[in-house]
N, C-alpha and C. Protein backbone atom coordinates (compact mmCIF):
# COMPACT_ATOMS: atom_id res chain seq x y z
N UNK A 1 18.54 -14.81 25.59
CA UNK A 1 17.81 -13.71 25.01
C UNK A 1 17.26 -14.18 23.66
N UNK A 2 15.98 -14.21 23.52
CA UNK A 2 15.16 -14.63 22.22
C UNK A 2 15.79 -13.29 20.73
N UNK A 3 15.82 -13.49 19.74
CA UNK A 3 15.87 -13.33 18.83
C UNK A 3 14.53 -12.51 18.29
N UNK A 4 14.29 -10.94 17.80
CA UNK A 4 13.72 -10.83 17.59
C UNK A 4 14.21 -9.95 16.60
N UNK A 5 12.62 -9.35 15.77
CA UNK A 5 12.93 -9.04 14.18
C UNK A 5 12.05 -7.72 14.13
N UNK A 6 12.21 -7.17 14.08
CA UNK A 6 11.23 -5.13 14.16
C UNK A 6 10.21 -5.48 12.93
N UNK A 7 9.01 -5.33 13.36
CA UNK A 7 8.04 -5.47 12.91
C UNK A 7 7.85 -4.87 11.31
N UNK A 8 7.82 -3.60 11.05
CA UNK A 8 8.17 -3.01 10.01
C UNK A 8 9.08 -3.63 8.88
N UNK A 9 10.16 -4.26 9.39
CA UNK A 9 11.16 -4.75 8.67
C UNK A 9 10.81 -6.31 8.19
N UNK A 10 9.72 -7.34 9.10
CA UNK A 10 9.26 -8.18 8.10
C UNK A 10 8.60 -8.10 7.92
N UNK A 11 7.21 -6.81 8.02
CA UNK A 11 5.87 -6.05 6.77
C UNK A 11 6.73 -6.24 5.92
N UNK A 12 7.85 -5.53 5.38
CA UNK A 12 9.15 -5.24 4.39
C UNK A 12 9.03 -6.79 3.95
N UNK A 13 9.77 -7.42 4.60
CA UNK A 13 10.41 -8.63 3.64
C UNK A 13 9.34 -9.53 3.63
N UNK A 14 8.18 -9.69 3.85
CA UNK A 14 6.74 -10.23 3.54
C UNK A 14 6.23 -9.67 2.42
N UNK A 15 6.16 -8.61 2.17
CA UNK A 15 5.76 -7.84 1.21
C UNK A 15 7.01 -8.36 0.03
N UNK A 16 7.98 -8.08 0.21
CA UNK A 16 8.59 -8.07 -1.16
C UNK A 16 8.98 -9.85 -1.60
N UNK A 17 8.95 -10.73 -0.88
CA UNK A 17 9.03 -12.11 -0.74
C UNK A 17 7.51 -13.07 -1.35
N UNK A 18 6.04 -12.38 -1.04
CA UNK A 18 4.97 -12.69 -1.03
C UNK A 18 3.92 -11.48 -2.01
N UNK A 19 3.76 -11.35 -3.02
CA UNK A 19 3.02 -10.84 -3.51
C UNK A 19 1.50 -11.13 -3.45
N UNK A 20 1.00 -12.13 -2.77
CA UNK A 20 -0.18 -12.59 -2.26
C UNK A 20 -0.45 -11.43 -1.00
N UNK A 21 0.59 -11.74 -0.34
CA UNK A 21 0.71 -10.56 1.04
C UNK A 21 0.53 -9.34 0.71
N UNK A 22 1.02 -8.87 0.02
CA UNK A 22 1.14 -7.37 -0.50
C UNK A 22 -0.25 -7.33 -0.75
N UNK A 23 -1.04 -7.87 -1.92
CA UNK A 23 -2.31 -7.70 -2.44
C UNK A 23 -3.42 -7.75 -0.89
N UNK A 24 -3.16 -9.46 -0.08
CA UNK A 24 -4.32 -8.88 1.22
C UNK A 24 -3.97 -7.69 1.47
N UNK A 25 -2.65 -6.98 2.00
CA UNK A 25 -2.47 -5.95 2.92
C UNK A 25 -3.56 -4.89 2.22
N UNK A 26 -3.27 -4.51 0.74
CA UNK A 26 -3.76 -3.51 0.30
C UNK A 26 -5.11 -3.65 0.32
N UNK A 27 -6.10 -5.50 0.16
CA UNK A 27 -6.88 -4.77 0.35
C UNK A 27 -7.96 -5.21 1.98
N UNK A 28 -6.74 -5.16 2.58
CA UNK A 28 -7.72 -4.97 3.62
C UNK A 28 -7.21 -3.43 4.12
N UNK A 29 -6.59 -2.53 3.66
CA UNK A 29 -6.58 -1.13 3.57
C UNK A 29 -7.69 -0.19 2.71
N UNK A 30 -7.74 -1.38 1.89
CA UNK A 30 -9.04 -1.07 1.16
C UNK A 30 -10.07 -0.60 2.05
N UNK A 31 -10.71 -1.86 2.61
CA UNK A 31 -11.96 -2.15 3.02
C UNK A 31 -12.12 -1.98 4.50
N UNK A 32 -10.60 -1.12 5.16
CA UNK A 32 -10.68 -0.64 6.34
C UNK A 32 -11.09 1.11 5.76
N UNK A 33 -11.09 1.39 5.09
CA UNK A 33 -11.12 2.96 4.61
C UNK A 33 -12.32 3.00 4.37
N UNK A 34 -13.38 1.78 3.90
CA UNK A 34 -14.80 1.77 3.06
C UNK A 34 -15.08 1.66 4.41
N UNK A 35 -15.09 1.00 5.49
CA UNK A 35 -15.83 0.77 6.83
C UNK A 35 -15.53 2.23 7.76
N UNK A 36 -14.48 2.90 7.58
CA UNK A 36 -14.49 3.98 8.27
C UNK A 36 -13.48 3.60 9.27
N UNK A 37 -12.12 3.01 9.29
CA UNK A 37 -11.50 2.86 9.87
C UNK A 37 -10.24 3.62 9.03
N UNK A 38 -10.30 4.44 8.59
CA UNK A 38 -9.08 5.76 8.26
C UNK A 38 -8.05 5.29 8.94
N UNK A 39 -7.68 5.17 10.34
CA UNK A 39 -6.69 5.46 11.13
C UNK A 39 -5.33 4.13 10.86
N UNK A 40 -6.15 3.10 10.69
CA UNK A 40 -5.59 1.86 10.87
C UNK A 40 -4.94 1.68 9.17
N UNK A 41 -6.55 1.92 8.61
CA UNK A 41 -5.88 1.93 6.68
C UNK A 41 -4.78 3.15 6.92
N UNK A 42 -4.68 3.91 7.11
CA UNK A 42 -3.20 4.79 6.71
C UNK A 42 -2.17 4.35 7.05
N UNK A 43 -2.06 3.45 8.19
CA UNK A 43 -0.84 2.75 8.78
C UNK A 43 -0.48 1.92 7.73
N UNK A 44 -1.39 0.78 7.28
CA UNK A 44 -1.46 -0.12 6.63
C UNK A 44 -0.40 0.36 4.94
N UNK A 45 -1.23 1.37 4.89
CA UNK A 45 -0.72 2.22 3.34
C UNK A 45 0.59 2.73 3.49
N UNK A 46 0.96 3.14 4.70
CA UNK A 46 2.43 3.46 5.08
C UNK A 46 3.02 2.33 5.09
N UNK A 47 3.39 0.62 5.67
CA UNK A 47 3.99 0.54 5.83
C UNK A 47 3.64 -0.11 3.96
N UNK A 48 2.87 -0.27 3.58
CA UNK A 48 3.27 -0.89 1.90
C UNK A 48 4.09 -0.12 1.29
N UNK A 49 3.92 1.66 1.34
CA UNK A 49 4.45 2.32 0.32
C UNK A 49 6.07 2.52 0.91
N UNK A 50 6.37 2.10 2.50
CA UNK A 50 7.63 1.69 2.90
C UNK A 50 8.38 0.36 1.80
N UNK A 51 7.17 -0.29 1.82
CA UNK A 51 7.99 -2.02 1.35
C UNK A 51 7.57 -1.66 0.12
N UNK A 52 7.11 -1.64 -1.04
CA UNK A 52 7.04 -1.52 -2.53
C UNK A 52 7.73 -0.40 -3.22
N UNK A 53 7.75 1.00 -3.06
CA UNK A 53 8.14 1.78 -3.93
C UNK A 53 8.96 2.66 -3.09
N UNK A 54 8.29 3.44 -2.09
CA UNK A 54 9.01 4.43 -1.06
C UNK A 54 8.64 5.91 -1.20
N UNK A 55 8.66 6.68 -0.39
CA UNK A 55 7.61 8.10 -0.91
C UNK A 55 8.12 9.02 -1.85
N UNK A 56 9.76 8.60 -2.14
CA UNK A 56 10.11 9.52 -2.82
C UNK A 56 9.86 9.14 -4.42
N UNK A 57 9.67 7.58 -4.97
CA UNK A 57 8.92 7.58 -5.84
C UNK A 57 7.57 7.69 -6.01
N UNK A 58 6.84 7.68 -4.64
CA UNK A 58 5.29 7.83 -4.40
C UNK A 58 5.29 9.16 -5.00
N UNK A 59 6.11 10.06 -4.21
CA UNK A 59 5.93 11.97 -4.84
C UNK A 59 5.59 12.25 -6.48
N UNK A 60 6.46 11.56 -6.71
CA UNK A 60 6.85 11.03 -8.37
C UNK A 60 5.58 11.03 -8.71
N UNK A 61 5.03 9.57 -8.79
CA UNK A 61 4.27 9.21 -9.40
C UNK A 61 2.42 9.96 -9.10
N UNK A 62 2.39 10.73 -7.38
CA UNK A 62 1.29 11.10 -7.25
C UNK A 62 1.17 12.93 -7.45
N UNK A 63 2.68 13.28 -7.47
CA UNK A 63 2.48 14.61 -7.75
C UNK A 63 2.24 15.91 -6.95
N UNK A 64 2.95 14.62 -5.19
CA UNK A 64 2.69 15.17 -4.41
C UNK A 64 3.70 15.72 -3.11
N UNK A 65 4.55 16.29 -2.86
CA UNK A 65 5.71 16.48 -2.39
C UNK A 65 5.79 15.13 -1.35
N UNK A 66 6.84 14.54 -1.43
CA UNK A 66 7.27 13.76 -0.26
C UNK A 66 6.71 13.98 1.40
N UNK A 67 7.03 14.96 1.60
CA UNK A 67 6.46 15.40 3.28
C UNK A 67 5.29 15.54 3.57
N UNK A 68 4.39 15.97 2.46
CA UNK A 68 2.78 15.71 2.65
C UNK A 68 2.23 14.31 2.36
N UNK A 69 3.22 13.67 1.82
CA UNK A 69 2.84 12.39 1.79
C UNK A 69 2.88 11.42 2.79
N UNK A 70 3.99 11.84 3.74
CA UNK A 70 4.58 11.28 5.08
C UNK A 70 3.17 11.50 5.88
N UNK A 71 2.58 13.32 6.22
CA UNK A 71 2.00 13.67 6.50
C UNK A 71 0.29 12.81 6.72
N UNK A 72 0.38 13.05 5.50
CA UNK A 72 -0.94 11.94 5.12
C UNK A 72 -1.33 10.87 5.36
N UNK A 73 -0.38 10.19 5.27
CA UNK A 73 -0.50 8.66 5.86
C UNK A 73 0.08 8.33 7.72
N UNK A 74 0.28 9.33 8.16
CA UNK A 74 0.35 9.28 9.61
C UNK A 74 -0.55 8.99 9.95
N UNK A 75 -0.79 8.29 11.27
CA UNK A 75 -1.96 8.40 12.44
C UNK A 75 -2.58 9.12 12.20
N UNK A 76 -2.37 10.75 11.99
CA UNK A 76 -3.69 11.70 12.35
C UNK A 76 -3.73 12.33 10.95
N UNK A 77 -3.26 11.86 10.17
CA UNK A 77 -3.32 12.66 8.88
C UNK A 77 -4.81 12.73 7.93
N UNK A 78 -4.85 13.09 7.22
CA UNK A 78 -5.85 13.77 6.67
C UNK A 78 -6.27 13.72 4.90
N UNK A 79 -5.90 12.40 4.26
CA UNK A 79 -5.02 12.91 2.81
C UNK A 79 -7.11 13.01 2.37
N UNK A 80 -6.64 13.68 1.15
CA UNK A 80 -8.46 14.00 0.05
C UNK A 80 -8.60 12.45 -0.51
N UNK A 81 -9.50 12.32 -0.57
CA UNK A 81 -10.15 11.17 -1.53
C UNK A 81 -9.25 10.84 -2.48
N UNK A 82 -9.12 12.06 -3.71
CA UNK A 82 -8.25 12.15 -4.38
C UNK A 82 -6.45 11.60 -4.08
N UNK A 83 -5.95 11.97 -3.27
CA UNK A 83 -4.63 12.00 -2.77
C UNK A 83 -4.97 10.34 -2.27
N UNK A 84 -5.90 9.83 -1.45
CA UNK A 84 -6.27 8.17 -1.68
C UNK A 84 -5.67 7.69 -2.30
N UNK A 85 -6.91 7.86 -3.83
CA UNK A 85 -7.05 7.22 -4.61
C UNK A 85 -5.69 7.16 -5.97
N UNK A 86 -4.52 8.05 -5.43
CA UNK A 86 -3.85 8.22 -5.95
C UNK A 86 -2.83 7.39 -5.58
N UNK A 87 -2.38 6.93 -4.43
CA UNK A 87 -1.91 6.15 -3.35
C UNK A 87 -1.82 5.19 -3.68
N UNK A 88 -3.21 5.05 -3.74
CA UNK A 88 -3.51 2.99 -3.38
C UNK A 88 -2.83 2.82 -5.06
N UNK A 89 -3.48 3.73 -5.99
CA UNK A 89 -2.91 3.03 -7.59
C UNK A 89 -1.81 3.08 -7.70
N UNK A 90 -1.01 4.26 -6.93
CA UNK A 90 0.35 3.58 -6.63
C UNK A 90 0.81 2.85 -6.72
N UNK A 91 0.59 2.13 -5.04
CA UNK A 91 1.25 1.18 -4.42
C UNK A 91 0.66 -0.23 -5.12
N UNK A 92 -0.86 -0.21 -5.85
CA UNK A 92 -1.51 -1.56 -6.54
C UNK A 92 -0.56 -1.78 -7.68
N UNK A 93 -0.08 -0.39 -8.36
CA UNK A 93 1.22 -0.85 -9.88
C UNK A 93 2.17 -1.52 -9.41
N UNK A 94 2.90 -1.45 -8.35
CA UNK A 94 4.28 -2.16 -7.66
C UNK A 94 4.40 -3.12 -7.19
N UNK A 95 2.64 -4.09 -7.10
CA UNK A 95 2.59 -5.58 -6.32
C UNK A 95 2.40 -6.23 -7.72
N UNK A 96 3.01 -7.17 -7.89
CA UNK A 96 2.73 -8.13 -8.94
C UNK A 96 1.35 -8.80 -8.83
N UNK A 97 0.93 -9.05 -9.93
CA UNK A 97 -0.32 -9.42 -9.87
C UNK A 97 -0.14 -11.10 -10.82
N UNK A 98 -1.52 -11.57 -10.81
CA UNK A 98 -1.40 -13.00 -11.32
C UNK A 98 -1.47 -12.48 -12.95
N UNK A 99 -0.85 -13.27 -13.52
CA UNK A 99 -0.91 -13.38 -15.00
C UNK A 99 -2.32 -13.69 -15.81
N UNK A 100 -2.97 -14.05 -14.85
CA UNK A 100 -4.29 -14.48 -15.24
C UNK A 100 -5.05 -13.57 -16.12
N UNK A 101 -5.88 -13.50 -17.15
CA UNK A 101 -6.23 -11.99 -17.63
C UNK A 101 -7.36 -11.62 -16.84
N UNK A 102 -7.85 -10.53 -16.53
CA UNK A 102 -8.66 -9.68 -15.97
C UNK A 102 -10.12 -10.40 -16.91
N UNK A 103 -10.49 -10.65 -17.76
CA UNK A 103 -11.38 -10.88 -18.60
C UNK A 103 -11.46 -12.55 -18.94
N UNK A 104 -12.34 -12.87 -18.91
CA UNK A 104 -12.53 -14.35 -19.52
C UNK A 104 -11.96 -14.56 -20.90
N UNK A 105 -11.03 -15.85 -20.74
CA UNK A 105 -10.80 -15.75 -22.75
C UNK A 105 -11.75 -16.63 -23.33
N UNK A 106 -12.45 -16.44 -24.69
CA UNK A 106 -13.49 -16.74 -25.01
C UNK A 106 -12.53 -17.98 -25.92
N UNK A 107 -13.78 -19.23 -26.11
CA UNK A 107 -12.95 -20.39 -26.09
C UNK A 107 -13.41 -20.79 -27.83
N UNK A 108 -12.79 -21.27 -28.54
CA UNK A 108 -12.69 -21.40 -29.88
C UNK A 108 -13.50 -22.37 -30.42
């Protein structure tokens, strides 16, 4: 019998092992939401806010009860632009990012 590992659970330990990973996932959740693929980006956004923070600090931080948050990011869910865009900045504060600065440093 082969050895196998539940999918969800190494999204999970990919995500928290690989901060490169975390960043594609989010943004090809991104740029599945800009193309009109809703269905697939909400999965995507579920299983990050599974592996980075979890909904009950998501509630926290978006202001939005836990169960509508579950709600939202289901298959058929429905969240506002707003409730999005609240999401993704979420789950973007909890992936480490490169140290690099955002801005060019100007050279002496």
């Amino acid at each position: 019998m082969a050895l196998t590992r539940d999918f969800k659970a190494t999204v999970v330990a990919q995500v928290e092992s690989d901060p490169a990973f975390a960043k594609a996932l989010l943004d090809e959740a991104t740029a599945l939401l800009i193309s009109g693929e809703a269905d697939t980006a909400r999965v995507i956004l579920r299983d990050l806010v599974n592996a980075t923070l979890g909904f009950e600090q998501l509630a926290t931080l978006t202001g939005v009860p836990s169960k509508s948050l579950h709600r939202m990011l289901s298959p058929k869910g429905n969240p506002s632009m707003n409730n999005l865009a609240a999401i993704v900045g979420a789950v973007s504060s909890k992936i480490p990012h490169s140290r690099r600065s955002a801005r060019p440093q100007k050279v002496a």
